[in-house]
Every structure is written in C-alpha cells, then in structure tokens.
Protein backbone atom coordinates (compact mmCIF):
# COMPACT_ATOMS: atom_id res chain seq x y z
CA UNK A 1 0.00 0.00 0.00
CA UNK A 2 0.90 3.53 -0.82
CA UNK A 3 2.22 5.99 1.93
CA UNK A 4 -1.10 7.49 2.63
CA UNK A 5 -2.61 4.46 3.25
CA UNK A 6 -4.31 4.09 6.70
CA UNK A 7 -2.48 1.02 7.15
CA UNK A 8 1.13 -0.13 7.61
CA UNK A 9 2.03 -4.14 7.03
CA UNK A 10 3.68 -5.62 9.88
CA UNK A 11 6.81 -6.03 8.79
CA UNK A 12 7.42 -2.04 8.12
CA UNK A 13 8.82 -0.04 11.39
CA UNK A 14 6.68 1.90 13.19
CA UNK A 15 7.18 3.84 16.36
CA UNK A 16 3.95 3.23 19.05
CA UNK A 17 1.06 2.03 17.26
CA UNK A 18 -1.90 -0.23 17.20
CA UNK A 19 -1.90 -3.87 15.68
CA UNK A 20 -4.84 -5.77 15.06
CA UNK A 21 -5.16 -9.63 16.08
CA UNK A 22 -2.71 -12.26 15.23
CA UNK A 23 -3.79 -13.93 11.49
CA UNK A 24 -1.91 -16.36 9.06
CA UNK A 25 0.49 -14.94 6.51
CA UNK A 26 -1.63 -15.78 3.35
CA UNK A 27 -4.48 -13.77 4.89
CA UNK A 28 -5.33 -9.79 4.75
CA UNK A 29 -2.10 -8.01 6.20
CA UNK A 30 -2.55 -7.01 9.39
CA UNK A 31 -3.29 -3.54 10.19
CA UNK A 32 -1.60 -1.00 12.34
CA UNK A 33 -2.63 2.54 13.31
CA UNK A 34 -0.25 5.05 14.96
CA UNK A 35 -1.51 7.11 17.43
CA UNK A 36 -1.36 10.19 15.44
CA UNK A 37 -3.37 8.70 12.27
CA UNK A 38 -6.18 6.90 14.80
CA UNK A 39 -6.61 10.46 16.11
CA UNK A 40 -6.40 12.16 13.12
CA UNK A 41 -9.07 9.66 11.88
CA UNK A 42 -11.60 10.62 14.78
CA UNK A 43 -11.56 13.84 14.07
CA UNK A 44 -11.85 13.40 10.21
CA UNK A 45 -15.06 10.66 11.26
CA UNK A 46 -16.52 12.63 13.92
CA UNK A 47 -18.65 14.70 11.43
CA UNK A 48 -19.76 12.41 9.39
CA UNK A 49 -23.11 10.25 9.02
CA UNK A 50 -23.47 6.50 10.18
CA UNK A 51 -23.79 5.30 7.19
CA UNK A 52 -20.78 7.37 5.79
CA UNK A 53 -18.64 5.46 8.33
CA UNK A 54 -19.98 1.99 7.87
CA UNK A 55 -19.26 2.97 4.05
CA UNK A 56 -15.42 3.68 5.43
CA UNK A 57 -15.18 0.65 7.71
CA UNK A 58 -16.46 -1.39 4.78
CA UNK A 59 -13.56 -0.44 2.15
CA UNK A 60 -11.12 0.31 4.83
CA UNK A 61 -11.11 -2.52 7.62
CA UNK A 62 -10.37 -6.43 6.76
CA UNK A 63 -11.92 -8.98 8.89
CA UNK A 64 -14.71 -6.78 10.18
CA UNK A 65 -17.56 -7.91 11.82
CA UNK A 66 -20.62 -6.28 13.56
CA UNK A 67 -21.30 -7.20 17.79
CA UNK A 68 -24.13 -6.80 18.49
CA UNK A 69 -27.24 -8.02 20.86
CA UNK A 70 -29.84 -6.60 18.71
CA UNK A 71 -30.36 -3.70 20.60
CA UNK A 72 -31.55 -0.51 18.58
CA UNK A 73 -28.84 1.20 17.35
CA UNK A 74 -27.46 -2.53 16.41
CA UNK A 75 -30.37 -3.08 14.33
CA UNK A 76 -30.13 0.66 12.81
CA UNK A 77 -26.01 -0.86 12.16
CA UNK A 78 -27.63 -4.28 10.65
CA UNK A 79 -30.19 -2.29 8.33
CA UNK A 80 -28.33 0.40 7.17
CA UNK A 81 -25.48 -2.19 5.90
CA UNK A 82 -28.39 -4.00 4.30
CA UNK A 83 -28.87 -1.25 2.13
CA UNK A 84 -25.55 -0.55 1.02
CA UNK A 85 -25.73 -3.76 -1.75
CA UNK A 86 -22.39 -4.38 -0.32
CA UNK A 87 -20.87 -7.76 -2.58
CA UNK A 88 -20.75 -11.11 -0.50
CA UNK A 89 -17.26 -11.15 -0.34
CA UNK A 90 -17.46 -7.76 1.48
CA UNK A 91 -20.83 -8.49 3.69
CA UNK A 92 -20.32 -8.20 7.44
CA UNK A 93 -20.82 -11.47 9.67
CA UNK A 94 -22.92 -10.85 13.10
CA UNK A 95 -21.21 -11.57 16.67
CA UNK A 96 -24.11 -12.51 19.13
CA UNK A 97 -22.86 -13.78 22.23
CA UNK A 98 -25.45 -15.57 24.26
CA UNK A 99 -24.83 -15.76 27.73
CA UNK A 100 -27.89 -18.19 28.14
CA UNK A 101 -29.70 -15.85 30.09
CA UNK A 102 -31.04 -13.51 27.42
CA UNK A 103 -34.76 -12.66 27.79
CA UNK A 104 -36.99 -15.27 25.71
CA UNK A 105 -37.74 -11.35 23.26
CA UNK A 106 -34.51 -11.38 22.43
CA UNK A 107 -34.12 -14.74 21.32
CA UNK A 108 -36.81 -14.40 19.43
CA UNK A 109 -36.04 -11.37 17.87
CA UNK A 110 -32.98 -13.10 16.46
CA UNK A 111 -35.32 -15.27 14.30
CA UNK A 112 -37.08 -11.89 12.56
CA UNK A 113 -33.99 -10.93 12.04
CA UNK A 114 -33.14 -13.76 9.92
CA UNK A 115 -36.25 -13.52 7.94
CA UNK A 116 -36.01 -9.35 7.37
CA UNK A 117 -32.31 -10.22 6.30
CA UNK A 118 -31.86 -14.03 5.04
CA UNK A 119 -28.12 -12.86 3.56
CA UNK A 120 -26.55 -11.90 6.76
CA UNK A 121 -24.71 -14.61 8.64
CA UNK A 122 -24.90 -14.78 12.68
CA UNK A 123 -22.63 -16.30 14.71
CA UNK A 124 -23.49 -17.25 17.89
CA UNK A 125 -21.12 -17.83 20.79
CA UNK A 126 -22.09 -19.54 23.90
CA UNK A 127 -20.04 -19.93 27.30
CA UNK A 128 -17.71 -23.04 27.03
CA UNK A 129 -19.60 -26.16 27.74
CA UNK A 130 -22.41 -24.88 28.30
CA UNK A 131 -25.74 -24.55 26.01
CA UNK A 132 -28.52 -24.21 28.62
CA UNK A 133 -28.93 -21.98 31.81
CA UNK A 134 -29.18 -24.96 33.78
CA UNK A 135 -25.96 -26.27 32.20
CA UNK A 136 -24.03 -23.48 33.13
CA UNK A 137 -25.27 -23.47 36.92
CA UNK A 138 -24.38 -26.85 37.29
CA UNK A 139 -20.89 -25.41 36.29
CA UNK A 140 -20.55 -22.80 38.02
CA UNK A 141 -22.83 -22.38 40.51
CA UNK A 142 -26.17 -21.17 40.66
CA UNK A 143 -27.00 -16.99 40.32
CA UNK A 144 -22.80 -16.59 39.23
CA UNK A 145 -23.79 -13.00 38.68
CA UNK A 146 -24.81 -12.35 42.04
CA UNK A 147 -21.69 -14.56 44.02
CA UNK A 148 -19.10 -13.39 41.11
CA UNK A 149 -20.01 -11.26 38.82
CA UNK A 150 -16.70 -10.62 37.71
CA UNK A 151 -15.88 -14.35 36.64
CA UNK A 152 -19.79 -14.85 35.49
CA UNK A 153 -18.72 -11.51 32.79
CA UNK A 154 -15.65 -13.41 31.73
CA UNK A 155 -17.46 -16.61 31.24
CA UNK A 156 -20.59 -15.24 29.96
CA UNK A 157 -19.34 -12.65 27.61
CA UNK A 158 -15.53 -12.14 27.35
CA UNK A 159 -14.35 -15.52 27.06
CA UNK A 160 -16.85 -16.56 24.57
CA UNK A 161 -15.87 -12.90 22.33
CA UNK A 162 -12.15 -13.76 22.59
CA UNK A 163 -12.88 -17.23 21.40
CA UNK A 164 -15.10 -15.64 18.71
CA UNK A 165 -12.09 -13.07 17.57
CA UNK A 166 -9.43 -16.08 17.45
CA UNK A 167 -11.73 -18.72 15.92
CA UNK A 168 -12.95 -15.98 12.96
CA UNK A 169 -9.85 -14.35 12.53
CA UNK A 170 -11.71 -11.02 13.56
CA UNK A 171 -9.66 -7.59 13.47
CA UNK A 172 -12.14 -5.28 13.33
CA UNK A 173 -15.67 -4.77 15.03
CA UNK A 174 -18.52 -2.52 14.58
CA UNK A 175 -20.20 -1.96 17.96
CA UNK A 176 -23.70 0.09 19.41
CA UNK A 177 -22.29 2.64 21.64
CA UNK A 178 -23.24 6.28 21.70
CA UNK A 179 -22.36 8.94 23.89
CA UNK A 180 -25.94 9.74 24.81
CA UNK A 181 -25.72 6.58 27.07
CA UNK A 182 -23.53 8.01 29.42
CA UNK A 183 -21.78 6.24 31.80
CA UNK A 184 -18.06 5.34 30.52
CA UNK A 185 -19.59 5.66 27.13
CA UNK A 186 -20.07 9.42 27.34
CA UNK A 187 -16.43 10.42 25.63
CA UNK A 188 -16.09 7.59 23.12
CA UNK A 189 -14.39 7.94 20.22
CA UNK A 190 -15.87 6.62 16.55
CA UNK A 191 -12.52 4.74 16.39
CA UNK A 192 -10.83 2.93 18.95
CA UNK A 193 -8.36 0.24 19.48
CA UNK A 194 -8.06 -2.19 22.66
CA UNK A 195 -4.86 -3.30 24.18
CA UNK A 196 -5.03 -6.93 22.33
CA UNK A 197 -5.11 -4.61 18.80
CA UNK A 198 -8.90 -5.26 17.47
CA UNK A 199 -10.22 -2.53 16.07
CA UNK A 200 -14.10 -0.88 17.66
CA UNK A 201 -15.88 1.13 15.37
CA UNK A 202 -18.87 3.22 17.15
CA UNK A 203 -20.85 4.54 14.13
CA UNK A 204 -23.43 6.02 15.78
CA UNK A 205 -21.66 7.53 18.98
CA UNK A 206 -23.48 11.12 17.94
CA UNK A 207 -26.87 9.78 17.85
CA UNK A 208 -29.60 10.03 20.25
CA UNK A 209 -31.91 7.15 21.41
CA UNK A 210 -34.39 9.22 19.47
CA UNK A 211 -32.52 9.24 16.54
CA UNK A 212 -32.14 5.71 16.87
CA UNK A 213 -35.48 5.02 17.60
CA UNK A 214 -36.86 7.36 14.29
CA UNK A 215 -34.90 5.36 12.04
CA UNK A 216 -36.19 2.00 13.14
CA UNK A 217 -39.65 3.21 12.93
CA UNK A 218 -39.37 5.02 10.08
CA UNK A 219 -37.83 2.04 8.62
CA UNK A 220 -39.78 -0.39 9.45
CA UNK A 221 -37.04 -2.33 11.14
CA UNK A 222 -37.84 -5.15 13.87
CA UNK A 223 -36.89 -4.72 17.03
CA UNK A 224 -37.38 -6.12 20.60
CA UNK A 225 -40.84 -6.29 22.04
CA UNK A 226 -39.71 -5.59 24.94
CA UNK A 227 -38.75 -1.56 24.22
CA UNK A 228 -42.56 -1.62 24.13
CA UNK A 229 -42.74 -2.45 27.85
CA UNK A 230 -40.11 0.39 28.91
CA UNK A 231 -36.94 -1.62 28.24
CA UNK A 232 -34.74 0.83 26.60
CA UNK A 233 -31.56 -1.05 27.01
CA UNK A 234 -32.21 -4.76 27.12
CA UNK A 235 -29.17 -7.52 28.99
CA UNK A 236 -29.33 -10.33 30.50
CA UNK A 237 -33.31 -10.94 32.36
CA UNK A 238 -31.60 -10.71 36.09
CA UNK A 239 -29.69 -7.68 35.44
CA UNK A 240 -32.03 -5.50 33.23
CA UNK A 241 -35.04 -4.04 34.09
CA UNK A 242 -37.85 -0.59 32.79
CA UNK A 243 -36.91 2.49 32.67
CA UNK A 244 -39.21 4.98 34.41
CA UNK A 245 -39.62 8.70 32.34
CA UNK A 246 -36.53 10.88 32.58
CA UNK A 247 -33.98 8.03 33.90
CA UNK A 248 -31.01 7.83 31.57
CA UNK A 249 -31.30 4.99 28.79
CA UNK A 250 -29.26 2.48 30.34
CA UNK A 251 -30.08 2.95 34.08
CA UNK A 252 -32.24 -0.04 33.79
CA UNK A 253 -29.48 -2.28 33.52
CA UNK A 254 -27.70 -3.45 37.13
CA UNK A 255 -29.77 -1.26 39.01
CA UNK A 256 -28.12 -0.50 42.50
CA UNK A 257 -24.08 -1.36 41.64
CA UNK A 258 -21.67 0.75 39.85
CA UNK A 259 -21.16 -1.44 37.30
CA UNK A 260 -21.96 0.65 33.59
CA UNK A 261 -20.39 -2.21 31.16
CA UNK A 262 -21.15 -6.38 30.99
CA UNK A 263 -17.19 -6.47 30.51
CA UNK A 264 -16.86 -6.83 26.38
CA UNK A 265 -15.88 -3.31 26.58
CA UNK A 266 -13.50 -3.02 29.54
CA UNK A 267 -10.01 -3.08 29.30
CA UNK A 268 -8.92 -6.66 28.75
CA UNK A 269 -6.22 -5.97 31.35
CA UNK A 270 -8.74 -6.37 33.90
CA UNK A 271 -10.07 -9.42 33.22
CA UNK A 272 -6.48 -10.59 33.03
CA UNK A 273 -5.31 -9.31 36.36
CA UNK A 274 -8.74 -11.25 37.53
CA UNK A 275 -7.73 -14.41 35.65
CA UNK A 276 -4.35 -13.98 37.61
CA UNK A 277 -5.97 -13.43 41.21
CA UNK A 278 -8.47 -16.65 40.48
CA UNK A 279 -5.47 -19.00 39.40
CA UNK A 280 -3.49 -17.86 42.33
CA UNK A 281 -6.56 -18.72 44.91
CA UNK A 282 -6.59 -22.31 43.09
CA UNK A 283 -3.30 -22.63 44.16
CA UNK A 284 -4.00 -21.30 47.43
CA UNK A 285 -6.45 -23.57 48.24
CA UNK A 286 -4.81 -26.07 46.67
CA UNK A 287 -1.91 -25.36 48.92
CA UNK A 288 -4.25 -25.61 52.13
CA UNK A 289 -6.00 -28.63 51.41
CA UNK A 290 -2.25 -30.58 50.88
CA UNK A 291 -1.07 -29.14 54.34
CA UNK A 292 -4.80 -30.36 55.51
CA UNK A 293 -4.38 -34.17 54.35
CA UNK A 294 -0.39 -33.98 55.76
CA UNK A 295 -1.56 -33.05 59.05
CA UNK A 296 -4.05 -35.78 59.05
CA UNK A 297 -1.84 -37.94 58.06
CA UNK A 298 0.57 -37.46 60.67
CA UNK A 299 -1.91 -37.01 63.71
C-alpha cells in the first residue's frame, strides 16, 4: 500500500502504534494505526453520518464484523449495511454472544432478524460447555452474577468474544455505543483500538436514542418487544429491568451497583489481572488442602 494508506504491514517499522489480532500470513495483512493517524481519523469521522462510516469501515477494515445483541442502534447498524448492496465477499458477519440468560424477546427477535435479512450470517457464541442456563449453573454455581459477577462476565461474555475473535480471525468490530448513554460511554471515540489490537468502530456515537429510535420506525425495522414495555436497554433478564420517564437509557441495567459495562468493553487488562488473582486462589487452596491431608496424616 501507498504511503497514505491508513495502514502499515507488519513487517514495516513503526514507532507506538496499534496492531490488530494475530492472522496467518496468506491472509489480509494485518493492520496498524499510529496514534497520530487513529486520532487524526476521529476527528476526520466525527462529522460524518453512520452510514458514511460503515461505508469507510467497509472499504477500509479487513476482517470486520458487527457485535451486536440486537439492541436498537445494532439493528439501525444491521439495516443500514443492508442497504448498502455491499458484494458477498465484502458483507459483514454478526457476533451474538449468548450468555444463556437472554430474555426469551430477544431470542426471538434473532429469528425476525433472519427472515427481514436471510443474507446476513450470525454467529453465535455460547459460554464453554455450556448450552442451557441450567448447564451453566451446574458449572458454576447457581446466580454466578450475584456470588461473582466478575468471573460470570468473563465466562458469559468475554471468554466466549475472545474465542469468537481467534476462531474468525476477527480484526475489526462494529459496535452500538453512543455517547448519549452516558456512563463510561459518554467520551467515546468513533474509532478505537483495545490493548489486544482489534479494532471498535462506534458509528453512531453522535446519535440520540431518538434518533435511533426514528430510524427503526421510520424504517420499518424489527426490534425487541420488549422496548414496548419500557426496556430501553435490554441484557441479560436478572440484570435488566424498565426504565421509568426521565432516567437515563441504560439505568435499567444493574440497578443498585456501579457497574456501567457487561465487561466486552472493559479493558482486557482487567479481566487478566482477575484471571491472575483466580489461578493464584486455586493454588491457594490447593496449597491448604495438601497441608490439611499432611496433618491428618501425621496425627
């Protein structure tokens, strides 16, 4: 690629960058963005449409893919792409993760979506051997999200989307987050780039619920029944609940803790300092119980 190219292949020096996940050497090159061009790019993306970005992401990004849990503004992402007659080669693959404790509307929903768009491929990713609620309790424990609700986020959600990056070869992802839903959301960038490399595009982070809302009406899109409850933001059933008038859009989801992200979006650092802490009480109570059974042994 040429020198104004908005990517550099791996093999060319570059001073602190981005890289994008690992892939084989007879795929797409991987992609790098210095911190000057990613910032450069935000502010040459902040004024533009949506669907002027998706039209960027589309000739700009290999291996991109859309996450989504078929929330609003990921159904505005879904039909808007639709739209765009974008060539198979080029169409963009759905990420659903299902933690197994979606609400039954949302599950549901999944299956209009496949009728409204039959082309669109959806790849579902469920925790590791697990497919049912009650599978995953047996494993884990019963009501994980209430006893650990940092390990049920890793095995819910962020193991499952790691295995889904690796397994796809995924370096790029389009996600739903706007600034209008506060929280740690309220200064997001359009483009941003985790600590492992993969690229998160946030298309719509200057739109509005309302805005959001307009298009899928005016569009005709489908869309969860249960916005027509007072769901604005819809999670997992135990930690997602109505909004009354005036709260903010997502202060239905885990009413009463601090928590403002299911852990897909937090730094992966964390999780890994958690992973680190839980492996270290293994062997810790591993420890224990082998001093236990010598003392036994001995009395």
């Amino acid at each position: 690629m040429g020198g104004s190219s908005p990517f550099s292949e791996l093999d060319h020096d570059y001073e602190s960058g981005y890289v994008s996940a690992s892939s084989s050497e007879d795929s797409i090159p991987e992609v790098c963005f210095t911190k000057p061009h990613l910032t450069f790019l935000n502010r040459q993306l902040q004024n533009l449409e949506p669907q002027e970005i998706l039209q960027w992401c589309i000739t700009t990004l290999p291996s991109l893919y859309q996450e989504t849990a078929f929330g609003l503004t990921g159904l505005t992402t879904l039909d808007m792409l639709s739209r765009m007659r974008i060539p198979r080669p080029s169409m963009v693959d759905l990420l659903f993760f299902d933690t197994l404790h979606h609400f039954p509307e949302t599950l549901h929903l999944i299956d209009r979506v496949r009728e409204r768009y039959p082309l669109v491929n959806i790849h579902i990713y469920k925790p590791a051997n697990a497919d049912t609620a009650e599978e995953f309790a047996q494993l884990h424990g019963e009501r994980l999200w209430e006893t650990d609700d940092q390990l049920y986020d890793w095995l819910a959600k962020v193991e499952p989307a790691q295995r889904a990056y690796r397994e796809l070869g995924v370096n790029a992802v389009l996600t739903g987050r706007r600034r209008s839903q506060g929280g740690r959301r309220g200064d997001i960038n359009v483009v941003e780039v985790d600590e492992a490399g993969l690229i998160k595009v946030n298309p719509f982070a200057n739109w509005t619920f309302d805005q959001v809302q307009d298009y899928v009406k005016a569009n005709e899109v489908p869309y969860n029944d249960l916005l027509d409850q007072g769901y604005k933001s819809v999670g997992d059933w135990h930690s997602t609940k109505p909004v009354k008038v005036g709260e903010s859009e997502r202060a239905g989801r885990w009413q009463g803790q601090e928590k403002t992200e299911c852990g897909i979006h937090n730094p992966r650092s964390k999780f890994a300092q958690f992973l680190r802490e839980q492996e270290l009480k293994k062997q810790q109570q591993v420890l224990e119980q082998a001093l236990e059974s010598n003392l036994r042994i001995a009395c």
